[in-house]
N, C-alpha and C. Protein backbone atom coordinates (compact mmCIF):
# COMPACT_ATOMS: atom_id res chain seq x y z
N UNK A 1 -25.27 16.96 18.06
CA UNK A 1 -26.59 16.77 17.50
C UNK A 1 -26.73 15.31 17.07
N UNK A 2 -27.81 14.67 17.66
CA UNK A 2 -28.42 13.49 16.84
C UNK A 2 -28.67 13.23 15.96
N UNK A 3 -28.40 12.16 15.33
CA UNK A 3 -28.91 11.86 14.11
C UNK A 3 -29.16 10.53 13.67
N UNK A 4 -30.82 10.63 12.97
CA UNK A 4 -31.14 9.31 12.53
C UNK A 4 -30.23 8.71 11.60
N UNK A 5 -30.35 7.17 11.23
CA UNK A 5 -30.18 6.43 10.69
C UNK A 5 -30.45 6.91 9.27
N UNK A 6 -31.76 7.53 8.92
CA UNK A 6 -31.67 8.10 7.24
C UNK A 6 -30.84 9.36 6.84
N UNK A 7 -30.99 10.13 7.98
CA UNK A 7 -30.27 10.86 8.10
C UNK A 7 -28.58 10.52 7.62
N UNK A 8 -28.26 10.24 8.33
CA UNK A 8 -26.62 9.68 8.34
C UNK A 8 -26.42 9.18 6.80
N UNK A 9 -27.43 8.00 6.56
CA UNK A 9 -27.30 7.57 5.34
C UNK A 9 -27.46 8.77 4.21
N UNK A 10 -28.17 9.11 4.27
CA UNK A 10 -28.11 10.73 3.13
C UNK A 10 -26.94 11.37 2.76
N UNK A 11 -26.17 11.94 4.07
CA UNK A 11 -25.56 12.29 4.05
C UNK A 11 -24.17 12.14 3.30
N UNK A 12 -24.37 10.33 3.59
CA UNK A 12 -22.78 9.81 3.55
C UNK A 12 -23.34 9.04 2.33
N UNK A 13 -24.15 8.80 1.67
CA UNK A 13 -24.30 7.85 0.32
C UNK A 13 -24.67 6.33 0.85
N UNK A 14 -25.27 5.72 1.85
CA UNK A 14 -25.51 4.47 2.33
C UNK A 14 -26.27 4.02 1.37
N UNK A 15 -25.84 2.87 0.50
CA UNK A 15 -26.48 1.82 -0.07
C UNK A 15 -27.68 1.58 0.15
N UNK A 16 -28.24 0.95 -0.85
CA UNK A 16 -29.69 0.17 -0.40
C UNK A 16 -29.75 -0.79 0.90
N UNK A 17 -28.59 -1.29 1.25
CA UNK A 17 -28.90 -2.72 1.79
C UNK A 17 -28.09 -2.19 3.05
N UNK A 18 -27.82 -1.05 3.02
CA UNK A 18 -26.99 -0.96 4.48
C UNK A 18 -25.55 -1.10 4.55
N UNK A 19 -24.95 -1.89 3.30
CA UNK A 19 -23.63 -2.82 3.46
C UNK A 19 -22.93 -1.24 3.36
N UNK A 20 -22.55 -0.45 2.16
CA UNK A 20 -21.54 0.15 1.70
C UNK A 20 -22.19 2.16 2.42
N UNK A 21 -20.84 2.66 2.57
CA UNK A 21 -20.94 3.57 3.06
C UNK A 21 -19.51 4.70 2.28
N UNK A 22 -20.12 5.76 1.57
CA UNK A 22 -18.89 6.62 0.98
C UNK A 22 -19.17 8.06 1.00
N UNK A 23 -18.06 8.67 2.15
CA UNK A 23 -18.10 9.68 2.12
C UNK A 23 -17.12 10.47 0.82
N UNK A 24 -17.70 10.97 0.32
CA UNK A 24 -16.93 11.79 -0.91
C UNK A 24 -15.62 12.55 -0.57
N UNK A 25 -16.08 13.28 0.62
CA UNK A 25 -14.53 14.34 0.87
C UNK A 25 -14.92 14.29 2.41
N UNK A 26 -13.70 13.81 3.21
CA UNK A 26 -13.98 14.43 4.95
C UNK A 26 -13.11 15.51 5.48
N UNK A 27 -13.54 17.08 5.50
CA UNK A 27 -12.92 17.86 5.19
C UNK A 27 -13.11 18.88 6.86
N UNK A 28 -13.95 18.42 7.38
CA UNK A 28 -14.16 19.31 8.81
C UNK A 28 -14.77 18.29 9.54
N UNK A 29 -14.68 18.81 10.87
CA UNK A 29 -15.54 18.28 11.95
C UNK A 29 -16.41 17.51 11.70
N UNK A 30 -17.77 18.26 10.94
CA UNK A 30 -19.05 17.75 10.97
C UNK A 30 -18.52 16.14 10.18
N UNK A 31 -17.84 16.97 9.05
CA UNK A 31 -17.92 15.00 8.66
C UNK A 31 -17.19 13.75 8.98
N UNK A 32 -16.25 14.51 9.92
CA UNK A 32 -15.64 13.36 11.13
C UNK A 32 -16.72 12.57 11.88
N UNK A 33 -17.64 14.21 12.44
CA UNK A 33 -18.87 13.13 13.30
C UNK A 33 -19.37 12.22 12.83
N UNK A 34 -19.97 12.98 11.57
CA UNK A 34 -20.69 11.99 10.94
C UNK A 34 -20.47 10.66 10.76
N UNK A 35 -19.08 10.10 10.39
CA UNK A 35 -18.71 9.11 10.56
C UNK A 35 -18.19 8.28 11.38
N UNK A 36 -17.98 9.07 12.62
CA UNK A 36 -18.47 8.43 13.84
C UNK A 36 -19.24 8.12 14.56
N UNK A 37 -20.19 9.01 14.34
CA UNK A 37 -21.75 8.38 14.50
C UNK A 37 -22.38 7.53 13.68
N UNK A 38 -21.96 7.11 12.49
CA UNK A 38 -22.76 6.26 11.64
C UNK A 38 -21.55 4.62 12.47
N UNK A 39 -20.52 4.98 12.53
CA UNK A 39 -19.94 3.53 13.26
C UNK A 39 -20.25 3.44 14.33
N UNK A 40 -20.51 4.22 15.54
CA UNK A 40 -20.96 4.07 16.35
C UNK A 40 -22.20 3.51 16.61
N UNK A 41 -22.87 4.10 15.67
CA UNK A 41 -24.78 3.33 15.50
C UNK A 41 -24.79 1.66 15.02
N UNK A 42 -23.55 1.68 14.03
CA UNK A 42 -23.83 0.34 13.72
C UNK A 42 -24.48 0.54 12.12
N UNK A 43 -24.10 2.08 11.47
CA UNK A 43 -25.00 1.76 10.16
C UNK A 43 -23.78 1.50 9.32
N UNK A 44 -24.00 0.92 8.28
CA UNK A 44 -23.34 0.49 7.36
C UNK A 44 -21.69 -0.41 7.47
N UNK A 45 -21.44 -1.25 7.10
CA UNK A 45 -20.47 -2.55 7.20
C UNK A 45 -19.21 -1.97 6.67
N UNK A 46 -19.31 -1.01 5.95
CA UNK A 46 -17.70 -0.62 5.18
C UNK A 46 -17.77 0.61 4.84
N UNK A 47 -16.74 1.45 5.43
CA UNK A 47 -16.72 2.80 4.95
C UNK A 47 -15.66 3.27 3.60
N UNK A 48 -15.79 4.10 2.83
CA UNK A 48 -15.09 4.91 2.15
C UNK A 48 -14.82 6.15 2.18
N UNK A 49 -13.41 6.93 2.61
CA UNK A 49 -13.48 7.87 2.71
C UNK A 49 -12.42 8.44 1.87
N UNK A 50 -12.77 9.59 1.02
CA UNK A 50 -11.64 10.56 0.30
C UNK A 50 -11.51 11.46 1.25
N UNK A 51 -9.56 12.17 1.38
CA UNK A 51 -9.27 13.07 1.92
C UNK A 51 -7.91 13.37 1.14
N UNK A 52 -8.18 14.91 1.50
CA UNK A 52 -6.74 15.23 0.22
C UNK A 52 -6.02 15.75 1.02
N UNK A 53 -4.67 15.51 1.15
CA UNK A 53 -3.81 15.96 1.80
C UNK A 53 -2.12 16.10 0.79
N UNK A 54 -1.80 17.21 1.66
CA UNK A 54 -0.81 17.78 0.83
C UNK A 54 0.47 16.17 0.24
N UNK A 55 0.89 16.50 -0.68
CA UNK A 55 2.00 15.08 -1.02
C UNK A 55 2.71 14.49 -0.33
N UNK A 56 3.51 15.95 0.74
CA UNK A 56 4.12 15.08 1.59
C UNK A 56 3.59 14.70 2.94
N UNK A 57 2.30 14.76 3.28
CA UNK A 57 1.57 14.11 4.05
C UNK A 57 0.55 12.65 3.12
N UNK A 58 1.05 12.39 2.28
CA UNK A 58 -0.31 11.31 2.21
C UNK A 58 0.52 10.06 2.35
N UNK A 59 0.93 9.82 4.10
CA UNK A 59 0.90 8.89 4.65
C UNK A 59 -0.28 8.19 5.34
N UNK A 60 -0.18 6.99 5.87
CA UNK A 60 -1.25 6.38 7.06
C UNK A 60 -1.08 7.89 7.97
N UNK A 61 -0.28 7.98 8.70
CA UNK A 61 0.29 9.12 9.91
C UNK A 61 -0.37 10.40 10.08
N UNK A 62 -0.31 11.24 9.04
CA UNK A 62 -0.95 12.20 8.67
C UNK A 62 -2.61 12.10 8.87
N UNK A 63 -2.65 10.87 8.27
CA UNK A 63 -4.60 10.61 7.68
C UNK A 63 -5.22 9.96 9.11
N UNK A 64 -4.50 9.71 9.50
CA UNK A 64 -5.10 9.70 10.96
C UNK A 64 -5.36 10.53 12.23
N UNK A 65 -4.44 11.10 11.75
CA UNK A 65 -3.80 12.54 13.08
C UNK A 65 -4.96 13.85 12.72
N UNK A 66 -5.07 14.37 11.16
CA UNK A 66 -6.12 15.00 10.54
C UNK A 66 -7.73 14.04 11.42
N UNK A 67 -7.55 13.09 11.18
CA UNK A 67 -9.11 12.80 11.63
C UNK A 67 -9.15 13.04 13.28
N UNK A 68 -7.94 12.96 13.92
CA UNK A 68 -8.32 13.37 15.32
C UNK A 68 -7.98 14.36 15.48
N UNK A 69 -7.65 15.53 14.86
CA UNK A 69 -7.28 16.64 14.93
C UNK A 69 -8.51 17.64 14.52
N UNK A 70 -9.44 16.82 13.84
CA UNK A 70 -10.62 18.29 13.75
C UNK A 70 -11.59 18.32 14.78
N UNK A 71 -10.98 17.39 15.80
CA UNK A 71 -11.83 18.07 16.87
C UNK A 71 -11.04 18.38 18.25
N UNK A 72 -11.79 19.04 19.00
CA UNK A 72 -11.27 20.31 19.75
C UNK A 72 -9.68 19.17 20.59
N UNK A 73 -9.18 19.56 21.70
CA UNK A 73 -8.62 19.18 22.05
C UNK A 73 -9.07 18.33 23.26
N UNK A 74 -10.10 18.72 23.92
CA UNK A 74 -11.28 17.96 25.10
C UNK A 74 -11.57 17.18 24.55
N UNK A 75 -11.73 16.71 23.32
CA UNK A 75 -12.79 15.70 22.78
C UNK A 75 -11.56 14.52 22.03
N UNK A 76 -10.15 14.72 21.52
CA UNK A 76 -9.42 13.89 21.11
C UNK A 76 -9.45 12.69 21.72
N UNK A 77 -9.62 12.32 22.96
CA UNK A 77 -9.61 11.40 23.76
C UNK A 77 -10.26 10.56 23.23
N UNK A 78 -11.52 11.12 23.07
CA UNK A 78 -12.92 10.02 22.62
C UNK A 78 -12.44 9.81 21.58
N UNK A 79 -12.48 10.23 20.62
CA UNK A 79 -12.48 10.38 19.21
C UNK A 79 -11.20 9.13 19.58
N UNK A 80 -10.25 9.03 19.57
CA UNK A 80 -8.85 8.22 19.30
C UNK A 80 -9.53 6.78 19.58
N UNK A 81 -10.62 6.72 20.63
CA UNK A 81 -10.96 5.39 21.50
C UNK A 81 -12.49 5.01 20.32
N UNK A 82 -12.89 6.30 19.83
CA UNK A 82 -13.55 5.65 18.80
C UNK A 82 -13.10 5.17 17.80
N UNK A 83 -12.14 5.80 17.05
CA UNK A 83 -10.91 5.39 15.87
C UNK A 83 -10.75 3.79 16.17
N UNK A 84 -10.08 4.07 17.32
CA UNK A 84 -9.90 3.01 17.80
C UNK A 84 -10.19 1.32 17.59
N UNK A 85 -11.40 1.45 17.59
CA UNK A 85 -12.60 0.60 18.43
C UNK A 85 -13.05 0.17 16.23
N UNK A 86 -13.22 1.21 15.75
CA UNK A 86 -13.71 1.36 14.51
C UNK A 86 -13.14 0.92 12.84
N UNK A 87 -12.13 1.52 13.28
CA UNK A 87 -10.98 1.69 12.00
C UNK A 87 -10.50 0.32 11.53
N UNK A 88 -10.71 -0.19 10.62
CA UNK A 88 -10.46 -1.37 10.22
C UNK A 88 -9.37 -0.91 9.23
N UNK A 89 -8.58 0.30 8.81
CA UNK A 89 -7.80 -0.15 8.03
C UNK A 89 -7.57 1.48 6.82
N UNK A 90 -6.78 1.57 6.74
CA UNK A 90 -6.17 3.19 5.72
C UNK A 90 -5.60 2.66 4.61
N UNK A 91 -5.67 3.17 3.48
CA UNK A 91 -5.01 3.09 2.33
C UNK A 91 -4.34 4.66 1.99
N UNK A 92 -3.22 5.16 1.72
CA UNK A 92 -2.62 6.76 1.68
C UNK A 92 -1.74 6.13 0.50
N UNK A 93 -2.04 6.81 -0.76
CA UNK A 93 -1.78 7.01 -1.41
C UNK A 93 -0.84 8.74 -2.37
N UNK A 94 0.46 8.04 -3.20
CA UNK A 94 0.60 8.99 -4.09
C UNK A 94 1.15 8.71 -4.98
N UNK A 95 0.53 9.67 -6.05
CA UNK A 95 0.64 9.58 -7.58
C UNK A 95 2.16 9.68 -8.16
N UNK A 96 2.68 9.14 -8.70
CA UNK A 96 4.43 9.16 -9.04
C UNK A 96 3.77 9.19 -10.49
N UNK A 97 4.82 10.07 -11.56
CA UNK A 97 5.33 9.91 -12.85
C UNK A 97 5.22 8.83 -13.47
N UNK A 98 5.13 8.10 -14.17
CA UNK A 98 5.29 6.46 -14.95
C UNK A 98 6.81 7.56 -15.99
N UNK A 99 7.69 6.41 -15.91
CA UNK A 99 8.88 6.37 -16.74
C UNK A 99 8.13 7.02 -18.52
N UNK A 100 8.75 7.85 -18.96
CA UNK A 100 8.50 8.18 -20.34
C UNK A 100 7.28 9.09 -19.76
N UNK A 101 7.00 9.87 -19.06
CA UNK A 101 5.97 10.53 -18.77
C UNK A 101 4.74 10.61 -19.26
N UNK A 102 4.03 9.30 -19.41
CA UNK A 102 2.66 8.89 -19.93
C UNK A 102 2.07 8.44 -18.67
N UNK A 103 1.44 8.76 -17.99
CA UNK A 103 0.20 8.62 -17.16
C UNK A 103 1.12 8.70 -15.96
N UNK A 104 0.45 8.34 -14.68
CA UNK A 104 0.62 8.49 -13.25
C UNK A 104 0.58 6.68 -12.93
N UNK A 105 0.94 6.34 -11.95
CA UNK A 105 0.60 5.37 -11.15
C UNK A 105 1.09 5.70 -9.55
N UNK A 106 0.29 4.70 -8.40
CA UNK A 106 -0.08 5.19 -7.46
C UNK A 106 0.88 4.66 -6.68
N UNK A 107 1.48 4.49 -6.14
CA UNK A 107 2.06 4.17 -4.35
C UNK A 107 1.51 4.24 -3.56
N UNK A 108 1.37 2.99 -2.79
CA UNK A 108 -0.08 2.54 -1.39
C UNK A 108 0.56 2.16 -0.80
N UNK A 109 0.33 3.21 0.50
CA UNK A 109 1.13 3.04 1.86
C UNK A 109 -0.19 1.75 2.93
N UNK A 110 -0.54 0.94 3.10
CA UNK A 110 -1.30 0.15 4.08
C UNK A 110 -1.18 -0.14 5.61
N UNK A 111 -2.11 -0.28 5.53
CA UNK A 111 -2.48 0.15 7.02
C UNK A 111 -3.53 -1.16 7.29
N UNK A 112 -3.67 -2.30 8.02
CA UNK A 112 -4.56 -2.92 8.72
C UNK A 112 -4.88 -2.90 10.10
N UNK A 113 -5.81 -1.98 10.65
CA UNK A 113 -5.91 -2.07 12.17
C UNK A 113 -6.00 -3.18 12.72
N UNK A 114 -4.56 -3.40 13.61
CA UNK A 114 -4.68 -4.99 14.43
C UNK A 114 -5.16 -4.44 16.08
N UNK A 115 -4.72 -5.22 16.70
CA UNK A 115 -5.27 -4.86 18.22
C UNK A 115 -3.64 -4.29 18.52
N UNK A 116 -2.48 -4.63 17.74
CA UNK A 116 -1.72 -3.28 18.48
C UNK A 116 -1.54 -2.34 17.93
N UNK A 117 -2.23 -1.79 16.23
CA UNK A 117 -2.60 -0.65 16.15
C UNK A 117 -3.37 0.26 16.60
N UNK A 118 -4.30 -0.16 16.93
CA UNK A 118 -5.52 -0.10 18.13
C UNK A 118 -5.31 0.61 19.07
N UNK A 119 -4.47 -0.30 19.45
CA UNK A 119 -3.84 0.71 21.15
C UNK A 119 -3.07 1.57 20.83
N UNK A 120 -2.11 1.54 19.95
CA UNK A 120 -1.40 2.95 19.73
C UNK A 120 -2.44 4.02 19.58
N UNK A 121 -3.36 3.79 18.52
CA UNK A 121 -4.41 5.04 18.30
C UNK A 121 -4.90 5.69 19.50
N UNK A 122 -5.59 4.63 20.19
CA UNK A 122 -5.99 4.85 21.61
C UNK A 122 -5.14 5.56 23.08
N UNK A 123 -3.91 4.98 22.20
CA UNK A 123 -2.99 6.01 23.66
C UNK A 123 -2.06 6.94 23.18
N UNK A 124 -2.72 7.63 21.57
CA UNK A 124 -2.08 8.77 21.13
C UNK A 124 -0.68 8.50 20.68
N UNK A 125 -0.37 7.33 20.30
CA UNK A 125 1.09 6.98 20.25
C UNK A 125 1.17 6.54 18.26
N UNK A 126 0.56 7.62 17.85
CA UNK A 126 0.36 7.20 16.18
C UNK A 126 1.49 7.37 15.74
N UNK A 127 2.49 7.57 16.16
CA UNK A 127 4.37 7.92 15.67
C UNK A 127 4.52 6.01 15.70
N UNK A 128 4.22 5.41 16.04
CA UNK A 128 4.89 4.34 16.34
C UNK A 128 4.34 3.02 15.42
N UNK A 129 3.45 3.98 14.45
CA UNK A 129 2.11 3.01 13.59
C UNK A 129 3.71 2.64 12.63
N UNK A 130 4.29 3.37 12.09
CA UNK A 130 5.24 2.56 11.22
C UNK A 130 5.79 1.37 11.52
N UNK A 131 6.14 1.44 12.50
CA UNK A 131 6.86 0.25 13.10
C UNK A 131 5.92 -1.11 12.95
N UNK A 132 4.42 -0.68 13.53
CA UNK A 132 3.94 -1.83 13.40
C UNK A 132 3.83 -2.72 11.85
N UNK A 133 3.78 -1.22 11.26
CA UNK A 133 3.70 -1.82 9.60
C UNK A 133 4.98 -2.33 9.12
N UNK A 134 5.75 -1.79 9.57
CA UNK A 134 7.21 -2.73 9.05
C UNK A 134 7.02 -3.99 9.46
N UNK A 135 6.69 -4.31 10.74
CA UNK A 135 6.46 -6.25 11.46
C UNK A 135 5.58 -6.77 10.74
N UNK A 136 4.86 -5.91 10.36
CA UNK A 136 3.54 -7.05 9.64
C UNK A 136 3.45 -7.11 8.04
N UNK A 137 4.17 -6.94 7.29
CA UNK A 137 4.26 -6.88 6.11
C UNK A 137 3.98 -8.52 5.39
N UNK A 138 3.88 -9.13 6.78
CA UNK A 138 3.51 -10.79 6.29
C UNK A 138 1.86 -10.71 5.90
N UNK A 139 1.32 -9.97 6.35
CA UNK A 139 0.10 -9.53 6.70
C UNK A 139 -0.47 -8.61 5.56
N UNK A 140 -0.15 -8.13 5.01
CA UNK A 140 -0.01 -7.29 3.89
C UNK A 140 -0.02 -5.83 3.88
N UNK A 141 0.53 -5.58 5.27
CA UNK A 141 0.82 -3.59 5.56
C UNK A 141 2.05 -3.40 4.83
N UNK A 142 1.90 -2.02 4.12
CA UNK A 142 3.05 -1.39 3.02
C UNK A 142 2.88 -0.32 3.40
N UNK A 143 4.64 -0.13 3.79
CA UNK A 143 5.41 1.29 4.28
C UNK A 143 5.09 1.97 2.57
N UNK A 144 4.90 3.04 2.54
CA UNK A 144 5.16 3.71 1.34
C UNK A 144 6.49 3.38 0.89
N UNK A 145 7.58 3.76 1.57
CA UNK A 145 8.88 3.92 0.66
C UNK A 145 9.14 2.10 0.16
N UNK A 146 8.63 1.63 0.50
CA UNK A 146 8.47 0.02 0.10
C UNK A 146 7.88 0.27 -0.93
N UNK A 147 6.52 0.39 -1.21
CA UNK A 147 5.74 0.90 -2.50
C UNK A 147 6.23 1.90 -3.43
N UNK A 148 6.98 2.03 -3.21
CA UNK A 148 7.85 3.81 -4.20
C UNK A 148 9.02 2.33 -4.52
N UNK A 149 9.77 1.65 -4.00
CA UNK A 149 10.76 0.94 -4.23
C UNK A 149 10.06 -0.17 -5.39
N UNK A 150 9.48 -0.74 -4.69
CA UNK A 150 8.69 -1.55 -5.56
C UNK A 150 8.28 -1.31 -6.97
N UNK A 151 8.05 -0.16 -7.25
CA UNK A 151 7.88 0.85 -8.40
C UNK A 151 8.65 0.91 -9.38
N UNK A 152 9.93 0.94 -8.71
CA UNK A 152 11.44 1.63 -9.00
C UNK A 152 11.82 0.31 -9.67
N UNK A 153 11.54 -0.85 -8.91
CA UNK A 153 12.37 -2.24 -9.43
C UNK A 153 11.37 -2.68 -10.39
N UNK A 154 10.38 -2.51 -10.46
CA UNK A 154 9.28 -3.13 -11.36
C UNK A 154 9.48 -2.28 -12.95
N UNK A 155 10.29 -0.85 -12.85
CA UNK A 155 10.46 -0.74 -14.09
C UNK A 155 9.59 0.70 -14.13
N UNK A 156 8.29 0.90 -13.47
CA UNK A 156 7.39 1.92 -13.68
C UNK A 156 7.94 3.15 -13.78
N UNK A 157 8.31 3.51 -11.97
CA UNK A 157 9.07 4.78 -12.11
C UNK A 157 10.22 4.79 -11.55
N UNK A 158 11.20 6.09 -12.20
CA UNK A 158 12.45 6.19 -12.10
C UNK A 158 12.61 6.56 -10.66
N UNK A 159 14.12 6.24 -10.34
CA UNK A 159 14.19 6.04 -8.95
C UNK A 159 14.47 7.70 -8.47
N UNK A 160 14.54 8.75 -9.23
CA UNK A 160 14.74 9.88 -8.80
C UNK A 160 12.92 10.57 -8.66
N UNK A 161 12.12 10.00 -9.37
CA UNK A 161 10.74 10.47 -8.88
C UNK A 161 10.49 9.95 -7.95
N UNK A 162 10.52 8.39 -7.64
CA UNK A 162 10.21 7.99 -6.05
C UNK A 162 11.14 8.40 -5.08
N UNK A 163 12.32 8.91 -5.38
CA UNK A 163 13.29 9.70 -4.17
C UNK A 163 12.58 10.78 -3.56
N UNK A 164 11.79 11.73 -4.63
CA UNK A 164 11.11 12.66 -4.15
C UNK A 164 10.09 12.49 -3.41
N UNK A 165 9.16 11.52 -3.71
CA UNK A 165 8.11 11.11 -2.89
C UNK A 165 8.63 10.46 -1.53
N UNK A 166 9.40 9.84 -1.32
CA UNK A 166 9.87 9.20 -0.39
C UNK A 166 9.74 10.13 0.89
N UNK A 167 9.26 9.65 1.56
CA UNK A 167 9.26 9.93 3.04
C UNK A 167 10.73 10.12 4.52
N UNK A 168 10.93 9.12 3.90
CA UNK A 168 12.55 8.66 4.75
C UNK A 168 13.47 8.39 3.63
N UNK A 169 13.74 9.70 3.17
CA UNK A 169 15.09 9.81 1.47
C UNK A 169 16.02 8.78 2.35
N UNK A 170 16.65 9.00 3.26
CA UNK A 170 18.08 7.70 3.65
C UNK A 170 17.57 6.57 3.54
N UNK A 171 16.60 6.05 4.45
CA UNK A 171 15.95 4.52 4.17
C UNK A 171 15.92 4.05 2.40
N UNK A 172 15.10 5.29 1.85
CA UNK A 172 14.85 4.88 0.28
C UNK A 172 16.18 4.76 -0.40
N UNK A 173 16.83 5.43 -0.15
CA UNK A 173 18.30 5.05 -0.97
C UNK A 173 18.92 3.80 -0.33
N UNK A 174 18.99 3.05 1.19
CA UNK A 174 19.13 2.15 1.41
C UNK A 174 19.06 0.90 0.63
N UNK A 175 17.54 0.92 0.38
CA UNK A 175 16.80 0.30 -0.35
C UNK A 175 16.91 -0.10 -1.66
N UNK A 176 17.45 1.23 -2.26
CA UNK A 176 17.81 1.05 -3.58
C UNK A 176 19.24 0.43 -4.17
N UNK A 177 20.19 1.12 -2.87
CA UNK A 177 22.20 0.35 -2.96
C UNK A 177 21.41 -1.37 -3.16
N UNK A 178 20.43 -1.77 -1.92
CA UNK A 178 20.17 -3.18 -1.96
C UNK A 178 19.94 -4.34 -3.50
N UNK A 179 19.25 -3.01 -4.34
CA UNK A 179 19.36 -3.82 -5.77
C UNK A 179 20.53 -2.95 -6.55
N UNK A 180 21.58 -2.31 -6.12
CA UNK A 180 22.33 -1.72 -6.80
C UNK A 180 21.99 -0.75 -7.61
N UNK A 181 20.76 0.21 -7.52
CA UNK A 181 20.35 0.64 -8.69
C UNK A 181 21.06 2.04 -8.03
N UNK A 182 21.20 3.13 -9.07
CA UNK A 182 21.96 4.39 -8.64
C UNK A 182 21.36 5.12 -8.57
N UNK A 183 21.07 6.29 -8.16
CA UNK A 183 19.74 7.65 -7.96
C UNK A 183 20.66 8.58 -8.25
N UNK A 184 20.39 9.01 -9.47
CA UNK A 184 20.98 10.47 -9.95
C UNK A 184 20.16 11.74 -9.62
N UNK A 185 20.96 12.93 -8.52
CA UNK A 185 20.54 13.71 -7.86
C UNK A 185 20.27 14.86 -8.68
N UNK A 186 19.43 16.33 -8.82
CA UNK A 186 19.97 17.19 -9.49
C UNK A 186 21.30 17.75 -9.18
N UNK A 187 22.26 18.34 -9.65
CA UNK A 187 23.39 18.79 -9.51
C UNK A 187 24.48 17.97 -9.57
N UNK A 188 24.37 16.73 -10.30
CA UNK A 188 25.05 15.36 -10.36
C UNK A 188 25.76 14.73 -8.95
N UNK A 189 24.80 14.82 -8.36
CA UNK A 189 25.21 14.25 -7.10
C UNK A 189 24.73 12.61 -7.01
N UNK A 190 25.40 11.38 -7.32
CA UNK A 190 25.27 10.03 -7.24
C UNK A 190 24.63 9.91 -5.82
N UNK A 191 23.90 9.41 -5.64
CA UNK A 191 23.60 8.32 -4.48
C UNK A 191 23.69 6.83 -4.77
């Protein structure tokens, strides 16, 4: 189904001026389209999108695969080459403990679509998006377990809450021997 320009904007919260675009929750199909049809048209300069995904999915990986995954399997093609073409960029976030258990703080996994993220999207090869984010970290893409580490050395949170969050537990303990710090397991098992 078609849809105007006010249309679209209604839907998705489009600014006065056209610039800003925020979808609240993208939770099915329709509001995949939707936001592929509003990039496709050309409405609005910057999108926002909330999506909740379980903890141990709120990688880049996941939040991409979900957006080409709510539609059928005939249609992934397009959809990846629209991603593609569109996607300027993911932020996947999760909430860790703060040390002394007073508030939360976040861990941001980043994501900047370059032209060889691009093509991975485009030729279904989204397993391989880490890698690119490990090379470009000059650039400012952050692996999560980098951001969970970062955490850990900065003092915030203890290195046994970001163990849990961690994605790749061996890498993250890698990481951690590197500043010597120790990860006490339940069942007193040292790492």
């Amino acid at each position: 189904m078609e849809r105007d320009e006010d249309e679209v904007a209604g839907l998705c919260g489009l600014d006065g001026d056209g610039y800003g675009l925020q979808i609240a929750h993208l939770s099915d199909e329709n509001d995949v389209r939707v936001l592929a049809e509003s990039s496709a048209k050309g409405i609005g300069k910057r999108f926002g999108v909330d999506m909740h995904l379980a903890p141990a999915d709120a990688t880049v990986l996941p939040t991409v695969d979900r957006i080409i995954d709510q539609f059928p399997a005939d249609r992934q093609a397009q959809i990846r080459t629209m991603l593609a073409s569109s996607l300027k960029g993911v932020l996947a976030q999760t909430l860790c403990k703060k040390v002394g258990g007073k508030g939360r703080v976040a861990a941001m996994e980043v994501l900047f679509v370059t032209s060889a993220v691009s093509n991975l999207i485009r030729e279904g090869k989204i397993f391989q998006i880490p890698s690119v984010i490990q090379t470009a970290k000059g650039q400012g893409m952050v692996l999560l377990n980098d951001a969970l580490f970062k955490l850990v050395v900065s003092g915030l949170v203890s290195p046994e809450e970001a163990y849990i969050k961690a994605i790749d537990k061996s890498n993250f303990v890698a990481l951690l021997k590197t500043r010597g710090i120790t990860l006490h397991l339940t069942g007193g098992i040292e790492q």
